[in-house]
Protein backbone atom coordinates (compact mmCIF):
# COMPACT_ATOMS: atom_id res chain seq x y z
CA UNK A 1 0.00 0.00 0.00
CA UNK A 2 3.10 2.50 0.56
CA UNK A 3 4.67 1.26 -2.64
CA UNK A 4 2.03 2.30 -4.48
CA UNK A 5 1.17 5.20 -2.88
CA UNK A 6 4.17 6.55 -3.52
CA UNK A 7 3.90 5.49 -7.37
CA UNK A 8 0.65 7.50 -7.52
CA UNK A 9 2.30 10.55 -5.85
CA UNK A 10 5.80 10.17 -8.21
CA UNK A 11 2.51 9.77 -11.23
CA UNK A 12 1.47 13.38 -10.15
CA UNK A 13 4.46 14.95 -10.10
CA UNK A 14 5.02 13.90 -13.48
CA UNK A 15 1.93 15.25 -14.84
CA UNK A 16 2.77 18.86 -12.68
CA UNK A 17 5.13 19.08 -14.04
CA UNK A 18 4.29 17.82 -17.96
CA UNK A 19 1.60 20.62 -17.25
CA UNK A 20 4.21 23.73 -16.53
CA UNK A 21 5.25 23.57 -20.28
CA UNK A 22 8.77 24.75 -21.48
CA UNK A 23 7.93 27.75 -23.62
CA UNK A 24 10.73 30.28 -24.96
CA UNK A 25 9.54 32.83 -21.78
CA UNK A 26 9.97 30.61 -19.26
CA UNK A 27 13.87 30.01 -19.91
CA UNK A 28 14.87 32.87 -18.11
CA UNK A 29 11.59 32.77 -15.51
CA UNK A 30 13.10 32.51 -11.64
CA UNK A 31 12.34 29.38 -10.84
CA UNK A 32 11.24 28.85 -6.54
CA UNK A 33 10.88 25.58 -5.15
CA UNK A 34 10.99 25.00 -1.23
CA UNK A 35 12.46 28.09 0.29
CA UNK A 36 14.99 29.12 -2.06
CA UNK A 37 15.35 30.97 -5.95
CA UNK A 38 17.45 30.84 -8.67
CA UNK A 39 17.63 32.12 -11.82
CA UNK A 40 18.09 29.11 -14.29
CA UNK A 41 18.92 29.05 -18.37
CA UNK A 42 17.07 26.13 -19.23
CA UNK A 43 19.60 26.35 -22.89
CA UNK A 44 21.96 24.15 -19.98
CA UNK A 45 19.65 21.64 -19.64
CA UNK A 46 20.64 18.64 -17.84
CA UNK A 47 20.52 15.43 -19.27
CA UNK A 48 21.71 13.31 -16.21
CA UNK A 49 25.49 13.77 -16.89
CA UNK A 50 26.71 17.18 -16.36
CA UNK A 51 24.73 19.07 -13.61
CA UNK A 52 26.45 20.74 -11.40
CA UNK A 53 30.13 19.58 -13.29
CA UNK A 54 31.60 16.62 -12.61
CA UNK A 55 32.63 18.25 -8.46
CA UNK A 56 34.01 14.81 -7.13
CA UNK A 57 35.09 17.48 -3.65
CA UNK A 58 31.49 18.34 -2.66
CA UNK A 59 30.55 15.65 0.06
CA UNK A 60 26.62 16.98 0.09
CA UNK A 61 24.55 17.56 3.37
CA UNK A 62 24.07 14.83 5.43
CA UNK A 63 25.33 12.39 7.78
CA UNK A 64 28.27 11.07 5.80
CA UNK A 65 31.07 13.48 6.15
CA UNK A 66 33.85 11.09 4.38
CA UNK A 67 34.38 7.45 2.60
CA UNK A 68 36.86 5.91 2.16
CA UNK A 69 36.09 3.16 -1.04
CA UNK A 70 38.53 0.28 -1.82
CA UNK A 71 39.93 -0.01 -4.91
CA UNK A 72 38.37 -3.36 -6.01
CA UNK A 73 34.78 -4.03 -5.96
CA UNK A 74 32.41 -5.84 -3.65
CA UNK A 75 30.82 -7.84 -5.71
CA UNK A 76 28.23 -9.64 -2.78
CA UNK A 77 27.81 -5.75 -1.36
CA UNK A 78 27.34 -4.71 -5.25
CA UNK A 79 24.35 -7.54 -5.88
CA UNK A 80 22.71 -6.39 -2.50
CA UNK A 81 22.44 -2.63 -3.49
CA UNK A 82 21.43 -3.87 -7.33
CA UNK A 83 18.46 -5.84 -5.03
CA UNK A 84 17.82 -2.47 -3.14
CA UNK A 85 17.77 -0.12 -6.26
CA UNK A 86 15.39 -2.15 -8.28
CA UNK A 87 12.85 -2.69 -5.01
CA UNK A 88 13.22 0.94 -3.96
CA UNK A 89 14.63 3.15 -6.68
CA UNK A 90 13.64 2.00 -10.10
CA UNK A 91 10.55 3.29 -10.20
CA UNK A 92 12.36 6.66 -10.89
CA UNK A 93 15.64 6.06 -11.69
CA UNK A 94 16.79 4.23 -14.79
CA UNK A 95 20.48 3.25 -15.64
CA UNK A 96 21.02 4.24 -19.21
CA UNK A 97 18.04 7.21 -19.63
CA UNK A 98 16.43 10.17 -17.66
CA UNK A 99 13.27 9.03 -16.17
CA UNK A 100 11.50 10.50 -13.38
CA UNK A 101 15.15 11.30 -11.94
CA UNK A 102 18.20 11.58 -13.34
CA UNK A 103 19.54 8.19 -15.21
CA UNK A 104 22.40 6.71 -13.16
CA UNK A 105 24.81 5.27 -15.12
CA UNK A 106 27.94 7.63 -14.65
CA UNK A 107 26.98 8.71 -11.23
CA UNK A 108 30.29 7.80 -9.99
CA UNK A 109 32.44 9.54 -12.24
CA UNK A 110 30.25 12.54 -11.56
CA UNK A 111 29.75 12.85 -7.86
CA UNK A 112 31.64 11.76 -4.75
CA UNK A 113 30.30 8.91 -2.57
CA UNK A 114 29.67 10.80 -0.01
CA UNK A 115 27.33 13.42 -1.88
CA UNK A 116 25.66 9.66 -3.80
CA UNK A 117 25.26 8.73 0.18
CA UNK A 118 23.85 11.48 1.87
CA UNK A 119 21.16 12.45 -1.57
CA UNK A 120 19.85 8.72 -0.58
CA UNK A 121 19.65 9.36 3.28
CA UNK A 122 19.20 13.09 3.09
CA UNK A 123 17.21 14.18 0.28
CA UNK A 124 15.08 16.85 1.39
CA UNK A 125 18.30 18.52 2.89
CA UNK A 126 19.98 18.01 -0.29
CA UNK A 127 17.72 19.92 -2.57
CA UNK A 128 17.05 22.43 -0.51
CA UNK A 129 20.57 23.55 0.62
CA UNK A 130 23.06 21.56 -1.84
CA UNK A 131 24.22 23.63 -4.90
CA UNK A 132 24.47 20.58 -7.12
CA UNK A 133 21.22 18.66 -6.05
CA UNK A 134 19.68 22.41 -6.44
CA UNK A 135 21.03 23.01 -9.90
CA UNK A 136 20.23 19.10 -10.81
CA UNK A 137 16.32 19.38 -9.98
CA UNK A 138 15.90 23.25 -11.28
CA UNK A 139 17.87 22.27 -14.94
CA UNK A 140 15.94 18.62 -15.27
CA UNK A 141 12.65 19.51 -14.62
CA UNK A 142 12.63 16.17 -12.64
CA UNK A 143 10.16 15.21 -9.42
CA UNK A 144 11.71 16.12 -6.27
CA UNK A 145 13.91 12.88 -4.81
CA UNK A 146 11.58 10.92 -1.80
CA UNK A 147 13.27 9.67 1.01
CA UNK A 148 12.80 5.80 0.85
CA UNK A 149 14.16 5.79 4.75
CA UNK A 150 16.75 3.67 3.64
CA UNK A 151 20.06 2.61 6.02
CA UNK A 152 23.49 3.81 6.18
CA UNK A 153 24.47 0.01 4.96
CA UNK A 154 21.83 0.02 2.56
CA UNK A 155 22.87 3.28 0.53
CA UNK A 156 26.34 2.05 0.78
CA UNK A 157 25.45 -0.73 -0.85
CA UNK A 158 23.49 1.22 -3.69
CA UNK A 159 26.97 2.80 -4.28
CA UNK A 160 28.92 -0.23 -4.59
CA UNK A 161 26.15 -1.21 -7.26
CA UNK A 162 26.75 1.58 -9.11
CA UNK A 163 30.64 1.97 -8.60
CA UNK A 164 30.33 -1.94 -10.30
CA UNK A 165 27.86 -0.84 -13.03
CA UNK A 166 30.05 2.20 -14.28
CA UNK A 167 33.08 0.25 -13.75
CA UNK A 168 31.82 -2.27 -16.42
CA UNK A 169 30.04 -0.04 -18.91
């Protein structure tokens, strides 16, 4: 019943948003979502890959201040977080394409693991005070990110899956 409540809310979104329109005006319009403006060329549009740069320093806003990733992959750690994303994530997040969110594949060479970490466990935080996550939802024109009230382990291993995905595509 939560599942698909939340599907039905993510649905809505959609069509807000589908409903805003993307005329010529409103490429320079400020743009205000949840206590904070900015003034956004839509000609930048995001298309998943290059929001924000590629700023591997910024850690986000959240609980996870630093990581420290081995070298090799996990690949039992890896399969758990591909288990997570698909039963928690998927339903807005696609590897290869922009969905409801941003497509994933890439993530790692984009962002750090700490800023990955803390948009999981700290997404309302993120968009409202993180320059990237800011710039990411104003330039997509995406549905802001739920918090699926997932674990420190958990996101961790949603990182490893994706660390193991970019690694071998």
């Amino acid at each position: 019943m939560k599942f698909t409540l939340k599907i039905g809310l993510a649905i809505a979104l959609i069509f807000s948003f589908a409903a805003c329109g993307n005329s010529e005006k409103d490429k320079d319009e400020d743009i205000r979502l949840e206590g904070y403006s900015s003034k956004a060329k839509k000609e930048n549009v995001e298309t998943g890959k290059a929001s924000g740069g590629n700023d591997l320093s910024n850690k986000g806003i959240g609980p996870i201040k630093s990581m420290a990733l081995p070298e090799s992959i996990d690949a039992e750690m890896a399969n758990r977080g591909a288990d997570i994303f698909k039963k928690m994530c998927s339903a807005c997040h696609k590897m290869d394409k922009k969905f409801v969110g941003p497509e994933i594949a890439g993530v790692t060479e984009r962002r750090s693991p700490e800023w990955i970490m803390n948009m999981i466990l700290n997404p309302e935080e993120m968009i409202k005070k993180d320059p990237i996550a800011k710039k990411l939802l104003i330039e997509s024109n995406m549905a802001v990110m739920a918090n699926q009230g997932l674990e420190e382990d958990e996101a961790r291993a949603i990182v490893e899956y994706f660390r193991q995905y970019d690694k071998e595509n």
